[in-house]
N, C-alpha and C. Protein backbone atom coordinates (compact mmCIF):
# COMPACT_ATOMS: atom_id res chain seq x y z
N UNK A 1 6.65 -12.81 -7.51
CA UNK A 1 5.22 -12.72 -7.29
C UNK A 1 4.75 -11.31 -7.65
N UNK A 2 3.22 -11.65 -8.27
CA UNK A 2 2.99 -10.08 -8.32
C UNK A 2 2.60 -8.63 -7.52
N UNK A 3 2.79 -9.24 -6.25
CA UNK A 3 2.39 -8.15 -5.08
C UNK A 3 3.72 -7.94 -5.09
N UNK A 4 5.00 -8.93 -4.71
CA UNK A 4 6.41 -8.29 -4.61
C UNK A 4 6.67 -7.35 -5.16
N UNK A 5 6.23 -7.18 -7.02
CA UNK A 5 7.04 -6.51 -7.56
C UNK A 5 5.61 -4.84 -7.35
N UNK A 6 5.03 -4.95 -6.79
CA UNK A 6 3.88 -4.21 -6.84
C UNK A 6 5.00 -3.21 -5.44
N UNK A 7 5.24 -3.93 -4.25
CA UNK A 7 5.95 -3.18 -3.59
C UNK A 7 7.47 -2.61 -3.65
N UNK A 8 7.98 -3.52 -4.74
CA UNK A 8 9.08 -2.81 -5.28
C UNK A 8 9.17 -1.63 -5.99
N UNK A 9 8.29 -1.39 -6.61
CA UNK A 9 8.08 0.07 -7.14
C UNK A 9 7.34 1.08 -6.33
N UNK A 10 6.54 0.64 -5.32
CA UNK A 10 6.62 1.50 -4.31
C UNK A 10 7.65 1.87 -3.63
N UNK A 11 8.50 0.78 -3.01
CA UNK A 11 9.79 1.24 -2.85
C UNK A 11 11.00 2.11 -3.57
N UNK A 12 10.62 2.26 -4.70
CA UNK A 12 11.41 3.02 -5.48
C UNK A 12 10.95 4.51 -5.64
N UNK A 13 9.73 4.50 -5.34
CA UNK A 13 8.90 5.65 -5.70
C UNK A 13 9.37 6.18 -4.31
N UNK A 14 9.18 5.78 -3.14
CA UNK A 14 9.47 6.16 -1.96
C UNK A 14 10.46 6.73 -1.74
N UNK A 15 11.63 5.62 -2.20
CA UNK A 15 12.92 6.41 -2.24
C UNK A 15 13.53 7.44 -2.87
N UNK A 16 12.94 7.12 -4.05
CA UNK A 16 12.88 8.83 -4.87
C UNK A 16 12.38 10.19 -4.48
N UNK A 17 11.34 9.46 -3.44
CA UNK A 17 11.15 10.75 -2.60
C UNK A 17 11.50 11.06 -0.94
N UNK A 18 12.89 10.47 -0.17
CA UNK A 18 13.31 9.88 0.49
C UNK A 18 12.33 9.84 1.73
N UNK A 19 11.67 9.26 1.55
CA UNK A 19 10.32 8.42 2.38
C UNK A 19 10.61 7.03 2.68
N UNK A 20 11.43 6.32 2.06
CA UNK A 20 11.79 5.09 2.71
C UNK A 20 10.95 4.38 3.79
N UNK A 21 11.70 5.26 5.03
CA UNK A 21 11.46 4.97 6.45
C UNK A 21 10.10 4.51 6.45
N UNK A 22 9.38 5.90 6.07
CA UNK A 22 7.68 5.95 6.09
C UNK A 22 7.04 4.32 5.64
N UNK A 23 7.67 4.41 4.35
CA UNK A 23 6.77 3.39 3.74
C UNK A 23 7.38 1.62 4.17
N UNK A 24 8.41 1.86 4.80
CA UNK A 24 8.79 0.70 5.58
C UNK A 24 7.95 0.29 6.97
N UNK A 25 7.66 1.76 7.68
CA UNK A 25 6.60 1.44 8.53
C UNK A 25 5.08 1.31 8.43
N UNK A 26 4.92 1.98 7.45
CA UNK A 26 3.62 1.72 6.81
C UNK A 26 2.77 0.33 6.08
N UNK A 27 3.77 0.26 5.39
CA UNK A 27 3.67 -1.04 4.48
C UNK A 27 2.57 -2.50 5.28
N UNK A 28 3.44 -2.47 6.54
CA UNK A 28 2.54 -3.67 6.84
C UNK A 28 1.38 -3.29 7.20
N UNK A 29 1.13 -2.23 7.01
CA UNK A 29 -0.32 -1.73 8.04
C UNK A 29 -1.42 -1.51 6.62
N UNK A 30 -0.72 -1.78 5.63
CA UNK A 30 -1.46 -1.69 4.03
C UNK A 30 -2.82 -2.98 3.87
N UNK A 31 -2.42 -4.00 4.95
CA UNK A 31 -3.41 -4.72 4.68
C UNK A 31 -4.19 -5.80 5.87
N UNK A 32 -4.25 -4.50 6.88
CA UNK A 32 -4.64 -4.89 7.76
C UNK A 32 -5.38 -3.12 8.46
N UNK A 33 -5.90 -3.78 9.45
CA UNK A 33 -7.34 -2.56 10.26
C UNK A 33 -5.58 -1.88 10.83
N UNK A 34 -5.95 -0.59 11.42
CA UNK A 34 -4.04 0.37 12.20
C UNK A 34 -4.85 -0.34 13.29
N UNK A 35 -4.16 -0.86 14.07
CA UNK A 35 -4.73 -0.99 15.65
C UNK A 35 -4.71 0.63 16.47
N UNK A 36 -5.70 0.38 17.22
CA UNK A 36 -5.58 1.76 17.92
C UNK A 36 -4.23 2.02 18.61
N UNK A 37 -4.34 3.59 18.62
CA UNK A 37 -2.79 4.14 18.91
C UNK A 37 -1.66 3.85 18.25
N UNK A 38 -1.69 3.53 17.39
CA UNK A 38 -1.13 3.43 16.20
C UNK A 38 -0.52 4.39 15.45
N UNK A 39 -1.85 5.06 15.04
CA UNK A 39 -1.20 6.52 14.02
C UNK A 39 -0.75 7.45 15.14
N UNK A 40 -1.25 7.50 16.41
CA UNK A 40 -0.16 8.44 17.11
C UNK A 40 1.05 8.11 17.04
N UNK A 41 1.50 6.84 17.34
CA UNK A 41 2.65 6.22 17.73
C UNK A 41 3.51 6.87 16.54
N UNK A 42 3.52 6.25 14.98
CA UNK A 42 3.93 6.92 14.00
C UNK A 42 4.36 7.95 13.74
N UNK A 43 2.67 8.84 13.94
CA UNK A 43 3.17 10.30 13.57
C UNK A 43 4.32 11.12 14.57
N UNK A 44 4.12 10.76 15.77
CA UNK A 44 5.46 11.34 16.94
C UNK A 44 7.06 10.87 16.71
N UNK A 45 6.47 9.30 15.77
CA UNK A 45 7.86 8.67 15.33
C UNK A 45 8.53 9.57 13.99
N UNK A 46 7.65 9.86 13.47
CA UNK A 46 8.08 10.42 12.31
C UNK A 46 7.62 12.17 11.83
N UNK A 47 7.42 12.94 13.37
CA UNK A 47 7.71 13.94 13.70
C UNK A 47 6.12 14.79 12.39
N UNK A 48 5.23 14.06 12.30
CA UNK A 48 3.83 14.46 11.84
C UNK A 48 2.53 14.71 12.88
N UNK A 49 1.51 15.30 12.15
CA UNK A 49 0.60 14.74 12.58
C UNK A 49 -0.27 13.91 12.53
N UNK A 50 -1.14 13.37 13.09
CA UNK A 50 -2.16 12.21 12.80
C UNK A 50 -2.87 12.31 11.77
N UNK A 51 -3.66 13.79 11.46
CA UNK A 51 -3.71 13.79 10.49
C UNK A 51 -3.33 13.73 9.04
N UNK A 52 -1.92 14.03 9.19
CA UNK A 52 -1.00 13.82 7.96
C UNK A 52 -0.63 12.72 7.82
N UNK A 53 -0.42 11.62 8.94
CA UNK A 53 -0.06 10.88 8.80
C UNK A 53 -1.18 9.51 8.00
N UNK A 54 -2.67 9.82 8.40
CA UNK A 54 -3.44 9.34 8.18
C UNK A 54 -3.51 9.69 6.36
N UNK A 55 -3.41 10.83 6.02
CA UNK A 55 -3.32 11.04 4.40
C UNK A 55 -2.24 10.41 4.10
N UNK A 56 -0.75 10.26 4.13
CA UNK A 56 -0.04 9.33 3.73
C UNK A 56 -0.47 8.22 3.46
N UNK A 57 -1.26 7.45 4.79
CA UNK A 57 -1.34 6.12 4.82
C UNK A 57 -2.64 6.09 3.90
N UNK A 58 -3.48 6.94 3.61
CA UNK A 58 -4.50 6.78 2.24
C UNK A 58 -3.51 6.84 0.63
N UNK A 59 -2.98 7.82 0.83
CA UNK A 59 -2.38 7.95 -0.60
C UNK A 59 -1.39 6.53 -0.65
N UNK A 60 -1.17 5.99 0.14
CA UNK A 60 -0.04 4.79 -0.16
C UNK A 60 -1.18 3.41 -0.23
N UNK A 61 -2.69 3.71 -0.06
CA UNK A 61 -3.50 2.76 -0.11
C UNK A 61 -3.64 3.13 -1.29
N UNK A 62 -4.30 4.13 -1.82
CA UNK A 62 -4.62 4.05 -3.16
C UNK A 62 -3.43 4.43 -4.12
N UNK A 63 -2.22 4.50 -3.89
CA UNK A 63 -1.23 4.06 -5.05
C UNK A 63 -0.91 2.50 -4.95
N UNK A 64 -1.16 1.93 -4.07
CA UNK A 64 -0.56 0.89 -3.69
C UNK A 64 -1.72 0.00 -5.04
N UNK A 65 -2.98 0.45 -4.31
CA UNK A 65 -4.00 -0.09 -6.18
C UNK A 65 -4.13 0.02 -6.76
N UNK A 66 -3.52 1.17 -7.48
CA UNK A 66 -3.01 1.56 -9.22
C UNK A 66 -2.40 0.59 -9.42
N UNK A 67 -1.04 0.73 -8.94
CA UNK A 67 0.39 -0.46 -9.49
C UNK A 67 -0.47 -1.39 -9.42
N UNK A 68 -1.45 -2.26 -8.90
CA UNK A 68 -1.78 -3.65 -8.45
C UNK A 68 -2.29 -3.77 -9.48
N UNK A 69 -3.77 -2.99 -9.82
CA UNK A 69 -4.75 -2.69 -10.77
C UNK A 69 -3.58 -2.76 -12.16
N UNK A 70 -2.82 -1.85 -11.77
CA UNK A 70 -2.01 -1.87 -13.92
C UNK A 70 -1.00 -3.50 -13.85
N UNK A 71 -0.74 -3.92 -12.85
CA UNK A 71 0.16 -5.44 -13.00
C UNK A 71 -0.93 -6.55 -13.15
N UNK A 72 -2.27 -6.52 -12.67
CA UNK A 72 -3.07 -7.34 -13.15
C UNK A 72 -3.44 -7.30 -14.32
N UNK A 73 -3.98 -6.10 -14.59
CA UNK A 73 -4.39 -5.94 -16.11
C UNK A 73 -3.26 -6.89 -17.12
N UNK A 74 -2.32 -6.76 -16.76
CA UNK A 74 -1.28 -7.28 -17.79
C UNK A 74 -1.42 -9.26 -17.98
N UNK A 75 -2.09 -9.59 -16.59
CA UNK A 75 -2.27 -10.78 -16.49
C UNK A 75 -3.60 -11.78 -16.53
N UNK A 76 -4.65 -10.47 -17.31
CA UNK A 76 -6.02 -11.31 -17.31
C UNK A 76 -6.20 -10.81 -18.34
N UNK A 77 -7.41 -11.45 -19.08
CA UNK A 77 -8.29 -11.12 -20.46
C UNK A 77 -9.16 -10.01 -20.53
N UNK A 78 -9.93 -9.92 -19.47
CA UNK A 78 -10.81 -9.01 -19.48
C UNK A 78 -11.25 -8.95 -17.80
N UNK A 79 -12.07 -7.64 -18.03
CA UNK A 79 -12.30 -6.62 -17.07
C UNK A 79 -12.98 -7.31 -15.80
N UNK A 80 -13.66 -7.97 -16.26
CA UNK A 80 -14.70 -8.91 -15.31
C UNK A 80 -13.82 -9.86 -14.22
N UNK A 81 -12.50 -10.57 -14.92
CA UNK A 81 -11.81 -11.11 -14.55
C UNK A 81 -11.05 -10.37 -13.92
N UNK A 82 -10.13 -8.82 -14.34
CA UNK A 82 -9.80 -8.07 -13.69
C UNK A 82 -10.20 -7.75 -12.10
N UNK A 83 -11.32 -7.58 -11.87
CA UNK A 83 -11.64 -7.21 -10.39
C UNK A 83 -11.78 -8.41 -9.59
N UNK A 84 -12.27 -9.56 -10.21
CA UNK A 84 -12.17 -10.99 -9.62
C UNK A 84 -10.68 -11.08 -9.32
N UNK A 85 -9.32 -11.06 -9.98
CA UNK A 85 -8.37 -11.33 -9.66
C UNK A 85 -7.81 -10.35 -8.42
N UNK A 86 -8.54 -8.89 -8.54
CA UNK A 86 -7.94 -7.73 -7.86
C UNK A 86 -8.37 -8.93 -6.08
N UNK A 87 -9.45 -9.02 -6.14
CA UNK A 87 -10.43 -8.85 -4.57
C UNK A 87 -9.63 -10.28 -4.11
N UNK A 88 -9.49 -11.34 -5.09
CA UNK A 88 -8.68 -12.65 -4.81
C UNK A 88 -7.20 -12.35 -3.89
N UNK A 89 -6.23 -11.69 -4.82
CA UNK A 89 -5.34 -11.30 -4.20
C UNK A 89 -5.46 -10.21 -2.85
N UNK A 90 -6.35 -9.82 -2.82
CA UNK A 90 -6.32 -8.57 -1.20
C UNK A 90 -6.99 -9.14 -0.64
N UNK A 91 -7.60 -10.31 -0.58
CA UNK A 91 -7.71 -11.34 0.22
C UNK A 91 -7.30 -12.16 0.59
N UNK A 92 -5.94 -12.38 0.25
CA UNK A 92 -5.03 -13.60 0.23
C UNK A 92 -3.99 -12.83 1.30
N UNK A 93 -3.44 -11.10 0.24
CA UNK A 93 -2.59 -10.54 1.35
C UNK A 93 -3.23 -10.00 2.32
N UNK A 94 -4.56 -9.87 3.39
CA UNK A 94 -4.68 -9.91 3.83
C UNK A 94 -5.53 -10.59 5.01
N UNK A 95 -4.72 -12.24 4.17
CA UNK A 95 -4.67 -13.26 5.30
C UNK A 95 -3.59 -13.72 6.56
């Protein structure tokens, strides 16, 4: 599927930068609201702050829609269709 392989190269990217952990705990929170107390919980887990932890969890939102954005492109005609397919799928994964 094309979200799988969308998080497989996040995963690789992660691990190349040995972030793993991070983006293992992060990941599910990619497509859904953090419930409150949340990013505290994290950042004490993973020895940050909230605030840092909160920029991670942006920069892993918006890399997370590059890869998505460049694996769709590969699978539609045009641009119009492009963002129709983008909003389809981040509505699906976050059903």
């Amino acid at each position: 599927m094309l979200v799988d392989k969308v998080f497989e190269k996040l995963r690789q990217e992660y691990a190349a930068t040995n972030h793993s952990a991070l983006l293992a705990r992060l990941e599910s929170l990619l497509s859904q609201g953090v419930p409150a107390g949340r990013y505290q919980e994290l950042a004490a887990e993973f020895n940050m702050t909230v605030g840092a932890l909160k920029v991670a969890m942006h920069r892993l939102r918006r890399r997370f829609g590059e890869l998505l954005r460049r694996e769709v492109e590969h699978t539609v005609a045009d641009k119009a269709a492009l963002e129709d397919e983008i909003r389809y799928l981040l509505s699906a994964i976050s059903e």
